[in-house]
PDB file of N, CA and C in Angstrom:
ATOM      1  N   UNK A   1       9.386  -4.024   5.651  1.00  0.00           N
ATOM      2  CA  UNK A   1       8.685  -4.320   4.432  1.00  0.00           C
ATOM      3  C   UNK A   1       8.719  -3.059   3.578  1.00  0.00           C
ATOM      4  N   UNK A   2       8.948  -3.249   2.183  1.00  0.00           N
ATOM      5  CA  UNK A   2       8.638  -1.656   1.510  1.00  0.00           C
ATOM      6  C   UNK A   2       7.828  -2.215   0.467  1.00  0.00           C
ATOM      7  N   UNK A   3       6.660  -1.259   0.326  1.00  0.00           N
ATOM      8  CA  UNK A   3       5.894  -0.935  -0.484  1.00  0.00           C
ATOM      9  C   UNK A   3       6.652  -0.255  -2.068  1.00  0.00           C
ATOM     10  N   UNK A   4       6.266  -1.165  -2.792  1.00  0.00           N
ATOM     11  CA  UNK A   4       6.967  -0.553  -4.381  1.00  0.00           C
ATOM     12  C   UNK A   4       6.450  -0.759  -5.244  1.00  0.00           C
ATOM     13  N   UNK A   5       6.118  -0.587  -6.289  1.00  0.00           N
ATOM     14  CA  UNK A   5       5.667  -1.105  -7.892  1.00  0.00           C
ATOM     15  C   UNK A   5       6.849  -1.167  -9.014  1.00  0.00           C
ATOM     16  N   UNK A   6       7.060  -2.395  -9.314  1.00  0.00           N
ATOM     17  CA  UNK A   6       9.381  -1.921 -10.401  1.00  0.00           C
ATOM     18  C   UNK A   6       8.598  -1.101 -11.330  1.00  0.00           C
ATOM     19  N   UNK A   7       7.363  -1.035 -12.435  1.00  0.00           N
ATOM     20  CA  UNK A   7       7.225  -0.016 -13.255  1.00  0.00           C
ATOM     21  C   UNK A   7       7.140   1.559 -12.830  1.00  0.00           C
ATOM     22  N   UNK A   8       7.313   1.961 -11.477  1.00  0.00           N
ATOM     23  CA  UNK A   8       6.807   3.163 -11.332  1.00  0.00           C
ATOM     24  C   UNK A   8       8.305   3.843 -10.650  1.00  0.00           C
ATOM     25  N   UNK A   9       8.252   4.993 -10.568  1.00  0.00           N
ATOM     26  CA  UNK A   9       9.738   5.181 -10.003  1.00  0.00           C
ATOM     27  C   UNK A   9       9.846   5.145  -8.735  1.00  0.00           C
ATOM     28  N   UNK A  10      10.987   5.548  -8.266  1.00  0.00           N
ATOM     29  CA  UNK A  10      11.451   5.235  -6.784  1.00  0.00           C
ATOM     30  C   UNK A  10      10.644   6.003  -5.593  1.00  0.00           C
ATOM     31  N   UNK A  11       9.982   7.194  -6.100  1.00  0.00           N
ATOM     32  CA  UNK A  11       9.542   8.239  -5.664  1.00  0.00           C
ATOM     33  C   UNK A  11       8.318   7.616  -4.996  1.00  0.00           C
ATOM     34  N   UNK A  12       7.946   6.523  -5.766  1.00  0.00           N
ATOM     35  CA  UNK A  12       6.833   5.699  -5.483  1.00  0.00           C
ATOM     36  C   UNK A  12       7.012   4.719  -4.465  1.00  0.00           C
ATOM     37  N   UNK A  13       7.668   4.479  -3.428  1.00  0.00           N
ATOM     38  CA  UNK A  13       8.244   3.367  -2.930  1.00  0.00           C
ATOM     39  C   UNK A  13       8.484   4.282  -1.816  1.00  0.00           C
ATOM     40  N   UNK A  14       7.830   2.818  -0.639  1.00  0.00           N
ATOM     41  CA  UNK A  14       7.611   3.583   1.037  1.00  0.00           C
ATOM     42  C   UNK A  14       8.059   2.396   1.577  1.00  0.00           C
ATOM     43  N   UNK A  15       8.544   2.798   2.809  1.00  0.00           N
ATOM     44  CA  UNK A  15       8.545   1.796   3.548  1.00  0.00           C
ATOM     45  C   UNK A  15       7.406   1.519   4.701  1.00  0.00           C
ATOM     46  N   UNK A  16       7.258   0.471   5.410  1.00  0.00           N
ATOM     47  CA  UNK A  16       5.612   0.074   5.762  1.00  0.00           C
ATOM     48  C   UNK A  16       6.100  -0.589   7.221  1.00  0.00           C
ATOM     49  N   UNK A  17       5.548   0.657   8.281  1.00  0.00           N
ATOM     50  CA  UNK A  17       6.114   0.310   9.627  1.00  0.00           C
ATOM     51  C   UNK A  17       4.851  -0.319  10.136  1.00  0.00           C
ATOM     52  N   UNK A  18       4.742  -1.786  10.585  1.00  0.00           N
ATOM     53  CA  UNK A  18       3.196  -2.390  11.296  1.00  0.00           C
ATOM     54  C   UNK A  18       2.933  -1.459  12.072  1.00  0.00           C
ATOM     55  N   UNK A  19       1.505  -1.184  12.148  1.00  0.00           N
ATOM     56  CA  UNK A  19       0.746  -0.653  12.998  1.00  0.00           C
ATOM     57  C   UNK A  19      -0.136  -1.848  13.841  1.00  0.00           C
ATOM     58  N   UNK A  20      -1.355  -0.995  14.779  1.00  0.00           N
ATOM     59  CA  UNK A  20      -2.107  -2.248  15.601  1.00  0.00           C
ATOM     60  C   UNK A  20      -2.783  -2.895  14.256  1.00  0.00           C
ATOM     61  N   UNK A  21      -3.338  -4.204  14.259  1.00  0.00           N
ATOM     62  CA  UNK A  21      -4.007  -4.963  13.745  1.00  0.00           C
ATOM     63  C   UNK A  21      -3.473  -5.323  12.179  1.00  0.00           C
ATOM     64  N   UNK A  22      -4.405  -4.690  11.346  1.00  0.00           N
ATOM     65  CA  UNK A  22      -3.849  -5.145   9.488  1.00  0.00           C
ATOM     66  C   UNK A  22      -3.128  -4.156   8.952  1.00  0.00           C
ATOM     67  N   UNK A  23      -2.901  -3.089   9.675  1.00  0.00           N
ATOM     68  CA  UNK A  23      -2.544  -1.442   9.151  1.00  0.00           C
ATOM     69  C   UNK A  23      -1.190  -1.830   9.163  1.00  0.00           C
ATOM     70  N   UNK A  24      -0.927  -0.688   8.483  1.00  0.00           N
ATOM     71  CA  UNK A  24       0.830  -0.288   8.428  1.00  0.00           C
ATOM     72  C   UNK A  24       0.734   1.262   7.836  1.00  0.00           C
ATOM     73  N   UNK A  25       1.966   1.715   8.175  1.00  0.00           N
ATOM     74  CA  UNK A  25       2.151   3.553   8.008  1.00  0.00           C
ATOM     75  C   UNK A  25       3.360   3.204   6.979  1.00  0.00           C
ATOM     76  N   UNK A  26       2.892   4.139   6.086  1.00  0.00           N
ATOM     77  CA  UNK A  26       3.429   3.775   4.953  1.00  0.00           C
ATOM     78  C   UNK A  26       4.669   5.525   4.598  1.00  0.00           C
ATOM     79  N   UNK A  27       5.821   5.307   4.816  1.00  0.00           N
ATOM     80  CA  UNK A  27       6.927   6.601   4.821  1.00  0.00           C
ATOM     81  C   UNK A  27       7.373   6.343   3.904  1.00  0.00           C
ATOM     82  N   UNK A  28       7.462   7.363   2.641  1.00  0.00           N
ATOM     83  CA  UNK A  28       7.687   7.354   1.491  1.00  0.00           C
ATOM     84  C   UNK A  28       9.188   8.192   1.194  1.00  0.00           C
ATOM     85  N   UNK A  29       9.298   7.434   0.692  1.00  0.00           N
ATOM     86  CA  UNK A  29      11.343   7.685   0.093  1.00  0.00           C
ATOM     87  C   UNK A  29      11.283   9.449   0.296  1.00  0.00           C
ATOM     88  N   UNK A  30      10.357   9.597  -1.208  1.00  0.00           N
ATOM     89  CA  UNK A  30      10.153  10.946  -1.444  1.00  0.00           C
ATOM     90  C   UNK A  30       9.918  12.062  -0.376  1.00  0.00           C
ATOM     91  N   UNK A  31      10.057  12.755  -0.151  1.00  0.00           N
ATOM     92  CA  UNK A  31       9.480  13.334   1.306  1.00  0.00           C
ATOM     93  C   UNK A  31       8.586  14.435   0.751  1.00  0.00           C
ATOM     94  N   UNK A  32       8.238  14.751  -0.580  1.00  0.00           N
ATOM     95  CA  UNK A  32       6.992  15.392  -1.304  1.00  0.00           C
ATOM     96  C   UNK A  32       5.924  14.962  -0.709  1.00  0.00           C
ATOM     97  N   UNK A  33       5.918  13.329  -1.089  1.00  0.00           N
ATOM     98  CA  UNK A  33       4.257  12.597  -1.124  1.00  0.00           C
ATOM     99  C   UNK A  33       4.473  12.144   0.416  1.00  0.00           C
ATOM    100  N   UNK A  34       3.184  12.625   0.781  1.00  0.00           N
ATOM    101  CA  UNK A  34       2.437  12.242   2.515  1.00  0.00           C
ATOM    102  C   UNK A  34       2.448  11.055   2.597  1.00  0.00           C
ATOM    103  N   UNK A  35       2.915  11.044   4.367  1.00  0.00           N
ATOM    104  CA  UNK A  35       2.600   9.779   4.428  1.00  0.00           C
ATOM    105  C   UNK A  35       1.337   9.718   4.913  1.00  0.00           C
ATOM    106  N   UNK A  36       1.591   8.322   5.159  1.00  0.00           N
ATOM    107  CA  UNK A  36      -0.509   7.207   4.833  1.00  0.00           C
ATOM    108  C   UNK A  36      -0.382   6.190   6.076  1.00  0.00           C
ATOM    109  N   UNK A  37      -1.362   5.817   5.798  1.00  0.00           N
ATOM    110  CA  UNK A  37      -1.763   3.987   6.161  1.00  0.00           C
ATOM    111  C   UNK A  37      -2.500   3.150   5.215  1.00  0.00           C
ATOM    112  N   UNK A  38      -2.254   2.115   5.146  1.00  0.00           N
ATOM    113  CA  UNK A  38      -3.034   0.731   4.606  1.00  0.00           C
ATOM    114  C   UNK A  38      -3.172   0.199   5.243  1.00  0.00           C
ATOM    115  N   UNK A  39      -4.409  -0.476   5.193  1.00  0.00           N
ATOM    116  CA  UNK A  39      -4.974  -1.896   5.622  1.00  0.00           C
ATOM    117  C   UNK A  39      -5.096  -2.892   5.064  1.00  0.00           C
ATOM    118  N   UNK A  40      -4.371  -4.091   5.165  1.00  0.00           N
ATOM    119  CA  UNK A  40      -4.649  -5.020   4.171  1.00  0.00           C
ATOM    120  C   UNK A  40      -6.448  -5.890   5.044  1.00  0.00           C
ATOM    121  N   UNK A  41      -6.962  -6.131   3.990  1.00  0.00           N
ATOM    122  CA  UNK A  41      -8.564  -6.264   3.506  1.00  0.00           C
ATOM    123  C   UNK A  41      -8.466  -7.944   4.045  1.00  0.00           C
ATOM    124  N   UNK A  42      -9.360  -8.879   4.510  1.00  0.00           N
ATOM    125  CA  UNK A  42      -9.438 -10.221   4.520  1.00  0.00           C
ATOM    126  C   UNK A  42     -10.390 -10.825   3.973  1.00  0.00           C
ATOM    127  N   UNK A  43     -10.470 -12.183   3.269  1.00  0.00           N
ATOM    128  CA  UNK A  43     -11.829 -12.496   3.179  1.00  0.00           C
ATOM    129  C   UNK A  43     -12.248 -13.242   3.828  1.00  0.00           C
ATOM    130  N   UNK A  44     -13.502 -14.339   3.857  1.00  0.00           N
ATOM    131  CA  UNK A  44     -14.071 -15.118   5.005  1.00  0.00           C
ATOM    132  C   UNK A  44     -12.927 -15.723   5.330  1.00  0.00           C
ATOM    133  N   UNK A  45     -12.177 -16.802   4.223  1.00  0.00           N
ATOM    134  CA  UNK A  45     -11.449 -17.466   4.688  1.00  0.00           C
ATOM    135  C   UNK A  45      -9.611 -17.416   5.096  1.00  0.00           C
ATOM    136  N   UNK A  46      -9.690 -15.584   5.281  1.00  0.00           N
ATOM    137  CA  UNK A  46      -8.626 -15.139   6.051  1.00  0.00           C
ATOM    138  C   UNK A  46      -7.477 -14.732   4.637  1.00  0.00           C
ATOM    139  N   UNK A  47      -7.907 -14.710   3.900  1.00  0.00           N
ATOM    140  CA  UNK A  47      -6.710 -14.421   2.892  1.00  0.00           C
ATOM    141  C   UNK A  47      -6.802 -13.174   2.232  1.00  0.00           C
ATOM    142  N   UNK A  48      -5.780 -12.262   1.718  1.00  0.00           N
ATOM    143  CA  UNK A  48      -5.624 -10.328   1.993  1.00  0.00           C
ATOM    144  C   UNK A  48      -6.365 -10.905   0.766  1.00  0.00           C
ATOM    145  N   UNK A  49      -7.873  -9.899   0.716  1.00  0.00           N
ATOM    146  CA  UNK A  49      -8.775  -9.749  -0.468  1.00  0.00           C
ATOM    147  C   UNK A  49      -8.205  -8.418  -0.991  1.00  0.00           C
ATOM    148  N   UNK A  50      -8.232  -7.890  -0.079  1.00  0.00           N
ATOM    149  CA  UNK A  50      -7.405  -6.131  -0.893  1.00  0.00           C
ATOM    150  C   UNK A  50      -6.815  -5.378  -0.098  1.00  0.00           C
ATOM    151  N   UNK A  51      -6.481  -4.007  -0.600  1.00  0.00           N
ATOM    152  CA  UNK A  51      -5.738  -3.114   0.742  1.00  0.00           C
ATOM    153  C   UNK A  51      -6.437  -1.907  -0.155  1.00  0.00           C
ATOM    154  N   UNK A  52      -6.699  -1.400   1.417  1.00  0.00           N
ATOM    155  CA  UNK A  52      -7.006   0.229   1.729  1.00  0.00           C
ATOM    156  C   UNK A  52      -6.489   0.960   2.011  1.00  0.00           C
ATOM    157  N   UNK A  53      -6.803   2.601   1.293  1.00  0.00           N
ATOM    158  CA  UNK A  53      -5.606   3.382   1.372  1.00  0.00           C
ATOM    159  C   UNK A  53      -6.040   4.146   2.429  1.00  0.00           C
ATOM    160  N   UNK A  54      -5.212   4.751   2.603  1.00  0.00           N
ATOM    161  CA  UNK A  54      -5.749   6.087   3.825  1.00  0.00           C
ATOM    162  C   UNK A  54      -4.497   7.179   3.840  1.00  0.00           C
ATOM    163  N   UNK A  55      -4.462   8.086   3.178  1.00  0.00           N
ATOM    164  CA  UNK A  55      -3.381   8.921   2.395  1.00  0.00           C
ATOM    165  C   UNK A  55      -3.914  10.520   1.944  1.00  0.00           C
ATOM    166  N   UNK A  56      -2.857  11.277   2.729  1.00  0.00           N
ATOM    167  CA  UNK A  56      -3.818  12.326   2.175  1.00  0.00           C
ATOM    168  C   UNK A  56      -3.823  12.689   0.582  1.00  0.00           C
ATOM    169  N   UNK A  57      -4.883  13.674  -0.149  1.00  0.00           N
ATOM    170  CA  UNK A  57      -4.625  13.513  -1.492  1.00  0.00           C
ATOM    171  C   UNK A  57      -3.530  14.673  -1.825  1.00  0.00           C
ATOM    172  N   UNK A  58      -2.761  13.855  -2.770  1.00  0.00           N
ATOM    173  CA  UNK A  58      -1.595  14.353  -3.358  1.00  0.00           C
ATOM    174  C   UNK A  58      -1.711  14.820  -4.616  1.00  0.00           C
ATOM    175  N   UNK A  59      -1.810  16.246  -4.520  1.00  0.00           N
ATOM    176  CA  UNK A  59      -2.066  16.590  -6.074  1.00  0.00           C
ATOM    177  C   UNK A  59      -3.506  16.727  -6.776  1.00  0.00           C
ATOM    178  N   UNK A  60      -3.568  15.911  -7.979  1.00  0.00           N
ATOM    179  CA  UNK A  60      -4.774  15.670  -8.280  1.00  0.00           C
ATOM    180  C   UNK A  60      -5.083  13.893  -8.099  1.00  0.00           C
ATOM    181  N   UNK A  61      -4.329  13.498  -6.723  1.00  0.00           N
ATOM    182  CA  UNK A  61      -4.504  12.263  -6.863  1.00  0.00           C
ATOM    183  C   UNK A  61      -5.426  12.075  -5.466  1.00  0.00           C
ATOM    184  N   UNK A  62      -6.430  10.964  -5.884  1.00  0.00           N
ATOM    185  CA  UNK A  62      -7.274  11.292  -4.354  1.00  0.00           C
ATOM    186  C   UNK A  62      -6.997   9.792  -3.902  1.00  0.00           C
ATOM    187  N   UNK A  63      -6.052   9.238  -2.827  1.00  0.00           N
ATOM    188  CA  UNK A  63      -6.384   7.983  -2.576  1.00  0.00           C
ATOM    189  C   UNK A  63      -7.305   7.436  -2.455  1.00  0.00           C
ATOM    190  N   UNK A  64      -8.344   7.860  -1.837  1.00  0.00           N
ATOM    191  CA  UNK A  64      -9.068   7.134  -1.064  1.00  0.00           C
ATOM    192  C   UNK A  64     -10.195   6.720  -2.416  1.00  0.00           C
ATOM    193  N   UNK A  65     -10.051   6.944  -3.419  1.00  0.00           N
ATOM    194  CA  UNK A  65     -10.453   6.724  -4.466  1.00  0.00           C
ATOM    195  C   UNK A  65     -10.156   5.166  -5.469  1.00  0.00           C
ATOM    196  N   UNK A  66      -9.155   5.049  -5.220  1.00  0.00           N
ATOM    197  CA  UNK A  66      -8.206   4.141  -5.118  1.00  0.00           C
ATOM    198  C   UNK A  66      -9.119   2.742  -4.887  1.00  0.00           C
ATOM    199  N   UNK A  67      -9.147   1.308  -5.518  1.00  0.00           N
ATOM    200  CA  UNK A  67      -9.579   0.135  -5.130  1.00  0.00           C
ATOM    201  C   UNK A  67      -8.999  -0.805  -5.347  1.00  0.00           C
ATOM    202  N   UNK A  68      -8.165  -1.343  -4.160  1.00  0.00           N
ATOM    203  CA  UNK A  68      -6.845  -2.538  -4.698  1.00  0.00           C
ATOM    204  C   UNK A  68      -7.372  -3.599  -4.135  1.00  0.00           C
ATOM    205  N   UNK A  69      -8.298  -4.582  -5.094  1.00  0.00           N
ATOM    206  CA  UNK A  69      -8.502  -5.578  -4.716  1.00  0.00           C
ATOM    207  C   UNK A  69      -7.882  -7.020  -5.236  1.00  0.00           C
ATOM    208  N   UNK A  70      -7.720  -8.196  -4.955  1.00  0.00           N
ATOM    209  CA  UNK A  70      -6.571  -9.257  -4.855  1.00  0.00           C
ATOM    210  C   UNK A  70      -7.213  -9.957  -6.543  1.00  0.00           C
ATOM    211  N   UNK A  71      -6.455 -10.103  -7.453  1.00  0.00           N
ATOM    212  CA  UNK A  71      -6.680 -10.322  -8.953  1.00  0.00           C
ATOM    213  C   UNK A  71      -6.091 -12.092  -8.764  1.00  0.00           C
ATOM    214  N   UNK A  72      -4.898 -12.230  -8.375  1.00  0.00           N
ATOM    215  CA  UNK A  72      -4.617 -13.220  -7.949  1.00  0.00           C
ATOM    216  C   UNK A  72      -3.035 -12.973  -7.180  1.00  0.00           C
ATOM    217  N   UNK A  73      -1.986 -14.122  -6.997  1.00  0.00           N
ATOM    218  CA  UNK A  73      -1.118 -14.242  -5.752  1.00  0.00           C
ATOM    219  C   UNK A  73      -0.330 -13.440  -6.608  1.00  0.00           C
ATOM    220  N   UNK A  74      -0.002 -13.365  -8.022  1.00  0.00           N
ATOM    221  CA  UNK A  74       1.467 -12.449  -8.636  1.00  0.00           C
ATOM    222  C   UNK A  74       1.462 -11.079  -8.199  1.00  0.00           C
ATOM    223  N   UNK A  75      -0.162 -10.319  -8.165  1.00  0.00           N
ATOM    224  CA  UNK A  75      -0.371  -8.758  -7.784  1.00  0.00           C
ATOM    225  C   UNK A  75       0.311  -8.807  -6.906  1.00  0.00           C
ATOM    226  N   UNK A  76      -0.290  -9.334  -5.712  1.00  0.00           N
ATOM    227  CA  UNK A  76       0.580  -9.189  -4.424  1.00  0.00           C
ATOM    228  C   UNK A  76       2.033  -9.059  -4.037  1.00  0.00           C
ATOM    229  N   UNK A  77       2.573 -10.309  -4.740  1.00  0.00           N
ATOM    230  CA  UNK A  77       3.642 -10.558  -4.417  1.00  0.00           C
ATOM    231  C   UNK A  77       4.567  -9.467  -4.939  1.00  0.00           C
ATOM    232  N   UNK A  78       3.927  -8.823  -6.371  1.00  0.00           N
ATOM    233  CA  UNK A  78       4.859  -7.592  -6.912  1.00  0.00           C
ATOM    234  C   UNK A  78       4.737  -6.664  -6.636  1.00  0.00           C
ATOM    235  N   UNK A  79       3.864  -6.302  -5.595  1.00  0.00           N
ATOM    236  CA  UNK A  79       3.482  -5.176  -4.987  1.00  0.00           C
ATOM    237  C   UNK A  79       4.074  -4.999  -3.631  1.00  0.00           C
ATOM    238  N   UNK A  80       3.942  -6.011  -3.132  1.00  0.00           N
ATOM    239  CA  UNK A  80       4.454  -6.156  -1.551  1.00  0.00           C
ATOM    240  C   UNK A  80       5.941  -6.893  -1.701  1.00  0.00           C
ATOM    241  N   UNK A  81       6.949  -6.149  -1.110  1.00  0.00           N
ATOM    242  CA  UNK A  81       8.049  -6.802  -0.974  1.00  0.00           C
ATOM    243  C   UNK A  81       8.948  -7.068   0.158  1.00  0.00           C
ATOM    244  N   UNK A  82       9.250  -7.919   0.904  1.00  0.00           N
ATOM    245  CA  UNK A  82       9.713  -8.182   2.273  1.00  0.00           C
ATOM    246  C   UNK A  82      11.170  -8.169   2.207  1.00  0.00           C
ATOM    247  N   UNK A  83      11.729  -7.153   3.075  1.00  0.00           N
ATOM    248  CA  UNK A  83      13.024  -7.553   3.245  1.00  0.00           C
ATOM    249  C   UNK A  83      13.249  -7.704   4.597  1.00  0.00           C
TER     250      UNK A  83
END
């Protein structure tokens, strides 16, 4: 699976090895930016409400600051990409 956004550059784009349970370790193209983990989030009725970062901070960027919660199915799908 790789993690990408098409507006942002490549630098931005990891690939996402499963971990135990909802996690995944997220190894980024770039070898600047650290790697992480996410958790994708559930709600009662089992469907990804959001994902959590867990990343060290890069720069002046603090992940864990970060709140990606589910807007509807297009976020996802352009965010998360399966190959």
């Amino acid at each position: 699976m790789i993690l990408t956004k098409n507006m942002l550059h490549r630098r931005f784009s990891a690939v996402l090895e499963h971990w135990p349970g909802e996690s995944f370790r997220a190894k980024f193209f770039d070898p600047q930016i650290p790697n992480g983990f996410l958790t994708f989030e559930r709600d009662d009725s089992g469907k990804v409400s959001g994902i959590k970062l867990d990343f060290p901070p890069l720069l002046d960027v603090d992940f864990s600051e970060l709140e990606i919660r589910r807007k509807n199915e297009s976020v996802f799908r352009s965010l998360v990409t399966a190959y």
